[in-house]
Protein backbone atom coordinates (compact mmCIF):
# COMPACT_ATOMS: atom_id res chain seq x y z
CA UNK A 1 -11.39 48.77 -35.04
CA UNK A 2 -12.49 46.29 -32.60
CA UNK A 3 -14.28 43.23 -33.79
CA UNK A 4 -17.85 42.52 -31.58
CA UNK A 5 -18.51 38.96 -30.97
CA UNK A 6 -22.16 37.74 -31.16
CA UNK A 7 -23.67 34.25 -31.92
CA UNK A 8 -26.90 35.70 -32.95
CA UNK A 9 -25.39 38.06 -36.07
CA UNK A 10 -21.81 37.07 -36.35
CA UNK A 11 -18.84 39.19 -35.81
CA UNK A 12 -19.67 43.03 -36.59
CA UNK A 13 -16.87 45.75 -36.59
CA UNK A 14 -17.46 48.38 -33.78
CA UNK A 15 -15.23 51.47 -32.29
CA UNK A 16 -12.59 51.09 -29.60
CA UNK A 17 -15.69 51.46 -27.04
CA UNK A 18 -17.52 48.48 -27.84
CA UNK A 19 -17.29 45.22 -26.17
CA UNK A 20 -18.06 41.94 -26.30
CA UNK A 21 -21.49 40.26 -26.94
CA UNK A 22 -22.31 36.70 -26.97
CA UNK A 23 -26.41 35.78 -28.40
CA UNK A 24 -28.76 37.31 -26.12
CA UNK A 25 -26.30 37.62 -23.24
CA UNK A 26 -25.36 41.41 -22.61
CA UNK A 27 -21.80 41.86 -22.90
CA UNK A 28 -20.78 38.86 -21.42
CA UNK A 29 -20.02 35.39 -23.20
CA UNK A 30 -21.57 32.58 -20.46
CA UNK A 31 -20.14 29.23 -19.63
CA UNK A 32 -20.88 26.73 -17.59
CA UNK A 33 -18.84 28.19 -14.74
CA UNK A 34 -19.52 32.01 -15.77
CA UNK A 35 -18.78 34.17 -18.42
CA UNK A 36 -16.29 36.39 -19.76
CA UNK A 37 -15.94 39.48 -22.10
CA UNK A 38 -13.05 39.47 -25.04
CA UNK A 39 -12.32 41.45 -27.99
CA UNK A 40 -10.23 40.12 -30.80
CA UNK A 41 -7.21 41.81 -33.50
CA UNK A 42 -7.67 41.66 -36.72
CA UNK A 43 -5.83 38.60 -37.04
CA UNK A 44 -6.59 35.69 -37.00
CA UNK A 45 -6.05 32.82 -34.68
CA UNK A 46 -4.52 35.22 -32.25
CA UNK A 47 -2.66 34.73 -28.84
CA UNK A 48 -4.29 35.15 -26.03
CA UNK A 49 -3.97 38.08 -22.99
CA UNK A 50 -6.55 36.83 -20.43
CA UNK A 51 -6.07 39.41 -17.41
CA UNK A 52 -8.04 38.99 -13.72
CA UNK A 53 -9.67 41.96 -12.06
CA UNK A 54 -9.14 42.88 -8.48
CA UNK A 55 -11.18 42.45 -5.42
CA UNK A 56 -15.10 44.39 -6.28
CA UNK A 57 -13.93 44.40 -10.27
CA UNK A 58 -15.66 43.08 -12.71
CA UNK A 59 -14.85 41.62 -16.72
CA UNK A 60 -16.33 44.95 -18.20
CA UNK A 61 -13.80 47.09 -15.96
CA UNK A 62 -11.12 45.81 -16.96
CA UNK A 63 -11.95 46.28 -20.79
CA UNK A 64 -12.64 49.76 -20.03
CA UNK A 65 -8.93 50.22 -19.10
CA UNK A 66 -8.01 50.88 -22.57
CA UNK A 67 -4.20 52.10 -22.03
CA UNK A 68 -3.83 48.44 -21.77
CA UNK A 69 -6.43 46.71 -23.90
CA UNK A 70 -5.27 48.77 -26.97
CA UNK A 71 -1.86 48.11 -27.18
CA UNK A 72 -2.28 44.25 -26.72
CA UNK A 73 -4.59 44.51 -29.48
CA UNK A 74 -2.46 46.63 -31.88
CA UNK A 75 0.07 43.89 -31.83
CA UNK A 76 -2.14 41.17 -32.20
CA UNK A 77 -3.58 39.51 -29.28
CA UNK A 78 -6.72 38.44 -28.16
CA UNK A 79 -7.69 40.50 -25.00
CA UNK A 80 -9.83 38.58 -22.13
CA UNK A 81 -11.53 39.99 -19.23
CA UNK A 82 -13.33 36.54 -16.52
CA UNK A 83 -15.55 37.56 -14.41
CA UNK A 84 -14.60 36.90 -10.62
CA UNK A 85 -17.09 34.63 -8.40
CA UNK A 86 -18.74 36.32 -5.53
CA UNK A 87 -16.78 36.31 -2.28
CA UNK A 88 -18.03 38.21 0.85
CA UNK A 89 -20.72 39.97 -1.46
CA UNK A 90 -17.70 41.28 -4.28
CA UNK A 91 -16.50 40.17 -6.76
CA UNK A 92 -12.97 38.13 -6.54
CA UNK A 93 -11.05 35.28 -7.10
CA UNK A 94 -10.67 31.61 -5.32
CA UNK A 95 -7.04 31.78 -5.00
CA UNK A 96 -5.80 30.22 -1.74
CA UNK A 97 -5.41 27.27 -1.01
CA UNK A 98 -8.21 25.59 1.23
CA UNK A 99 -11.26 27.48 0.55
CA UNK A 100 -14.24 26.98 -0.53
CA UNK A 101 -15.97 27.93 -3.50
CA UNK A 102 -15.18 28.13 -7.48
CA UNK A 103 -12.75 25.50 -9.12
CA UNK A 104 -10.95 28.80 -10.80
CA UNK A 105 -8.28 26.76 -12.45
CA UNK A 106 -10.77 24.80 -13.80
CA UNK A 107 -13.19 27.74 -14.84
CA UNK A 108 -10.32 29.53 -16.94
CA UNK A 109 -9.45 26.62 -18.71
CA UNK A 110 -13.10 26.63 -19.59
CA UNK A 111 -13.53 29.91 -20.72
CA UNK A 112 -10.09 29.32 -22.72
CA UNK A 113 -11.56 26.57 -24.29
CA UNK A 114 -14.48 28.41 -25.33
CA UNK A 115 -12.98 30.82 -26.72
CA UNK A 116 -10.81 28.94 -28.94
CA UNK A 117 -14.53 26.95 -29.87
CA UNK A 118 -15.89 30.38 -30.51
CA UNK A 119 -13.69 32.63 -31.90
CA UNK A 120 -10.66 30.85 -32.71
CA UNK A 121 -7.94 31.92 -30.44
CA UNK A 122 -4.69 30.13 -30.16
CA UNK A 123 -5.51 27.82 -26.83
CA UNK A 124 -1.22 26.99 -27.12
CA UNK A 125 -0.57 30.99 -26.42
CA UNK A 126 -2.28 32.09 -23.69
CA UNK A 127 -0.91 34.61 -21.15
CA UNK A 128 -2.43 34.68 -18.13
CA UNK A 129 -2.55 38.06 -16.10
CA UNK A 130 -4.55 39.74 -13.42
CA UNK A 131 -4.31 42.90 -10.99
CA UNK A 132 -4.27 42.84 -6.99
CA UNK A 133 -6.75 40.02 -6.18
CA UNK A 134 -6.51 39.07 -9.83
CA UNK A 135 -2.65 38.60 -9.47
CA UNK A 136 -2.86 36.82 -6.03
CA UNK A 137 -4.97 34.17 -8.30
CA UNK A 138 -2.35 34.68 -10.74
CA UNK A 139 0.47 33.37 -8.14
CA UNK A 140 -1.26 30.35 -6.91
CA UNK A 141 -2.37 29.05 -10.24
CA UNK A 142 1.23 29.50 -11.42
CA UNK A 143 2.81 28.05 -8.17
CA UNK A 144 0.51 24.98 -8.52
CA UNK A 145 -0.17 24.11 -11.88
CA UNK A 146 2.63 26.03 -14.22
CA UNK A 147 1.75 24.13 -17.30
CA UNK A 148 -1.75 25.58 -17.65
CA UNK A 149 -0.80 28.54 -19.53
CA UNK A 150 2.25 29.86 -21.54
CA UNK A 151 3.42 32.00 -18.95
CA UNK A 152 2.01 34.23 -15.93
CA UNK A 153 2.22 38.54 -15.69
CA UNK A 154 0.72 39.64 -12.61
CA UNK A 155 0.60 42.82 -11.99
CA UNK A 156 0.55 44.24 -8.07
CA UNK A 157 -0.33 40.87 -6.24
CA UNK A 158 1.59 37.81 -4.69
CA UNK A 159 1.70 35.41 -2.40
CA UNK A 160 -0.21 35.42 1.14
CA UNK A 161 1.03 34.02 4.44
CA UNK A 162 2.04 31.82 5.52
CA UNK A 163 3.72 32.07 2.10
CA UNK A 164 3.90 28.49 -0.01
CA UNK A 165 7.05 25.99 1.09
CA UNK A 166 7.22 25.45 -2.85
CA UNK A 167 6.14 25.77 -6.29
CA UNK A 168 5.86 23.43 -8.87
CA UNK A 169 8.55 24.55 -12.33
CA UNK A 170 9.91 25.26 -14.32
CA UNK A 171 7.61 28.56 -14.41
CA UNK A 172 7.71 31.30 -17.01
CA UNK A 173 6.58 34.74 -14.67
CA UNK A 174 7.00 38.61 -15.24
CA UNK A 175 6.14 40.26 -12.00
CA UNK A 176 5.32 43.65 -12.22
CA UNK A 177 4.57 46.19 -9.34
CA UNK A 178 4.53 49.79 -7.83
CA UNK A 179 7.33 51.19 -5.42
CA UNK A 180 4.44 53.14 -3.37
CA UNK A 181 1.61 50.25 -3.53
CA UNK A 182 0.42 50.65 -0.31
CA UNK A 183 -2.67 48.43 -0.80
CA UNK A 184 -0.93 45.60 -1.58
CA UNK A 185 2.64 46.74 0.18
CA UNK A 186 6.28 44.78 -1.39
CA UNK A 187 6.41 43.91 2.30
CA UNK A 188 2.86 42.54 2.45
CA UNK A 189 -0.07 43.59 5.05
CA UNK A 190 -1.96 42.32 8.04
CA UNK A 191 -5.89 42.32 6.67
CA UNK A 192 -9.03 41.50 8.64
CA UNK A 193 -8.23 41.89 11.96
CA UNK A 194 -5.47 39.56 11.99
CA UNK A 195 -6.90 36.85 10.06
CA UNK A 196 -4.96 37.20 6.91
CA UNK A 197 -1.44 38.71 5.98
CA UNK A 198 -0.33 39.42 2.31
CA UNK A 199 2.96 37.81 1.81
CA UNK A 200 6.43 39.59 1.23
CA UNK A 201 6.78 40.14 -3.02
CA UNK A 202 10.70 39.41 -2.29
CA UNK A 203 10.06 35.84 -0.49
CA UNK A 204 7.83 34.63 -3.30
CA UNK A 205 10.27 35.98 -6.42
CA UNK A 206 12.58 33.88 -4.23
CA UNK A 207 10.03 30.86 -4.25
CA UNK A 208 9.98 31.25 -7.93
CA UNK A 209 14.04 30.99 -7.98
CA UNK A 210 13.69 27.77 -6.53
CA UNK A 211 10.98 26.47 -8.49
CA UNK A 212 12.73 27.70 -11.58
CA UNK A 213 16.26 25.69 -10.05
CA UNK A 214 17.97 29.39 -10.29
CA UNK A 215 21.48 29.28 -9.82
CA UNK A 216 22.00 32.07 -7.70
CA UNK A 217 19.82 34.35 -6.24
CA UNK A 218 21.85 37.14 -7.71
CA UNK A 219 19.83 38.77 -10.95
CA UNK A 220 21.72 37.77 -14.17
CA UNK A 221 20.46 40.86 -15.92
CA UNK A 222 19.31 44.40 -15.31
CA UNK A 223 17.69 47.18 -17.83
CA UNK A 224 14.93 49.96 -17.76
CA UNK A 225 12.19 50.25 -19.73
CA UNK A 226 10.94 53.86 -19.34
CA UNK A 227 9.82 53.87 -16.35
CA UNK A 228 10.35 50.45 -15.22
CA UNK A 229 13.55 49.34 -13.06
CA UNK A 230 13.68 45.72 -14.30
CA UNK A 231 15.87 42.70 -13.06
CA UNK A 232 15.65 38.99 -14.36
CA UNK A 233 16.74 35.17 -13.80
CA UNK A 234 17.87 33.42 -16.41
CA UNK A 235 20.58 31.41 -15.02
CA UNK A 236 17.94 28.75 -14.61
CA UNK A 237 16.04 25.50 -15.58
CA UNK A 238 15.32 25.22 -19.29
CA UNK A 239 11.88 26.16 -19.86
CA UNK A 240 11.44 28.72 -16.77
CA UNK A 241 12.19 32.59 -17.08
CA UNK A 242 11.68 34.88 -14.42
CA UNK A 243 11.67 38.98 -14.43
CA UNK A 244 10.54 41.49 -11.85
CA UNK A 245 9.67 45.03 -12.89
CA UNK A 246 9.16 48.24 -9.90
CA UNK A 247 7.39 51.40 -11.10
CA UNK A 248 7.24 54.64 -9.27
CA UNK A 249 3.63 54.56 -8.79
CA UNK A 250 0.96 52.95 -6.43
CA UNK A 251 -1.31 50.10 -6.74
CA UNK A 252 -2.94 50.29 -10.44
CA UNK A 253 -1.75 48.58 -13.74
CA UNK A 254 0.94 51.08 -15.27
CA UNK A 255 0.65 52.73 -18.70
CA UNK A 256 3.45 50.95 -21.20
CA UNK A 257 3.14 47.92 -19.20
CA UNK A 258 1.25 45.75 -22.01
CA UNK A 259 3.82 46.49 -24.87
CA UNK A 260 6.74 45.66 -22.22
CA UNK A 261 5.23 42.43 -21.50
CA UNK A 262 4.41 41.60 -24.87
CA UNK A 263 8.04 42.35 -25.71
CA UNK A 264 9.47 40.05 -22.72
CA UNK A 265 6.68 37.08 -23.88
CA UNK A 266 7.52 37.19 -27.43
CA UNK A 267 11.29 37.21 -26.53
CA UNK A 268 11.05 33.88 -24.41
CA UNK A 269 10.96 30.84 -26.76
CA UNK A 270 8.33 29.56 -28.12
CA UNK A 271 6.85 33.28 -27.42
């Protein structure tokens, strides 16, 4: 059962359908910035999965993916769905540097915050994730600022070019994506006419070895997690860890992913 979060009447138990409800808002908790949906374990005090839609998604679409919200849930975690600011009439995310619009960075630490005000989350274990557009936010907030959150999963998204000379570290970063993504390609993609390219997944998981002062650029481990072909850093700074996961599917957010990240987070220290 999945608890339903209201100011007006408290928290009320509800079937794996329901979602999130904050006073007279429907389904959506409202900040200053925006609003959010969440649903909570039975725990309590829980970690924190906040995870970014894509391009034209929205907070209530991503709860509806349940092959992921579930399993986060069954071990414990808070699950948190933002909703994206408009951009070119959709709804996305102010990820790259230089434009206009939404303080994101700002707005998630918000929502974060309220959250933990609300409902009591853990504001020290928060994993920030996100999917395609989501992700790309994902990347930049990570590059720039790595001690917002306890460590960074996106899922199909990276970098853009002209890709970013550096990153801040030591970063903690489980990169997950699909060996036929053709929407968001490993080798990146020329959008708009010209006026925007999607940057190469292998350049920036080489940004991130630098950030993270890898010694090598050779992997230090390999394994497979059912479907997953995994390979990770950890010759590194202390504090960093860095892991990249291929899948043999397309652009989407893969069934078994959330238990395989929860295992890598709660593996790391501190996790």
């Amino acid at each position: 059962m999945i608890r339903e979060l209201t100011l007006a009447t408290g928290l009320a138990l509800v079937g794996q359908a329901g979602f999130a409800a904050c006073a007279d808002q429907d389904g959506m908790c409202v900040t200053a910035s925006g609003g959010y949906h969440i649903e909570l374990p039975e725990a309590e005090n829980p970690p924190l999965v906040m995870f970014l839609h894509g391009y034209g998604g929205t907070a209530t679409g991503t709860l509806k993916n349940r092959s992921m919200v579930e399993p986060l849930l069954a071990r414990g975690y808070a699950v948190m769905a933002p909703e994206g600011s408009e951009r070119n009439g959709r709804q996305s995310w102010n990820f790259f540097p230089g434009w206009e619009g939404r303080d994101e960075k700002a707005f998630l630490i918000e929502v974060v915050q309220d959250a933990s005000d609300r409902f009591g989350i853990d504001a020290d274990r928060v994993v920030l994730g996100g999917f395609s557009a989501g992700a790309f936010m994902v990347y930049y907030l990570a590059c720039a600022a790595p001690d917002t959150f306890s460590a960074y999963v996106p899922v199909s998204g990276g970098f853009w070019r002209p890709h970013p000379e550096a990153c801040d570290g030591p970063v903690r970063l489980f990169h997950t994506h699909g060996w036929t993504d053709n929407v968001v390609p490993l080798e990146g993609r020329i959008l708009g006419g010209g006026r925007f390219h999607q940057g190469d997944i292998f350049a920036g998981l080489e940004i991130w070895r630098v950030a993270n002062e890898c010694v090598d650029t050779k992997p230090t481990g390999f394994s497979a997690t059912g479907q997953f072909m995994r390979r990770r850093w950890t010759a590194c700074a202390e504090g960093g860890a860095l892991e990249f996961a291929l899948f043999p599917g397309g652009h989407g957010v893969p069934k078994g992913w959330a238990d395989m990240m929860v295992d890598w987070y709660e593996g790391l220290p501190g996790g």
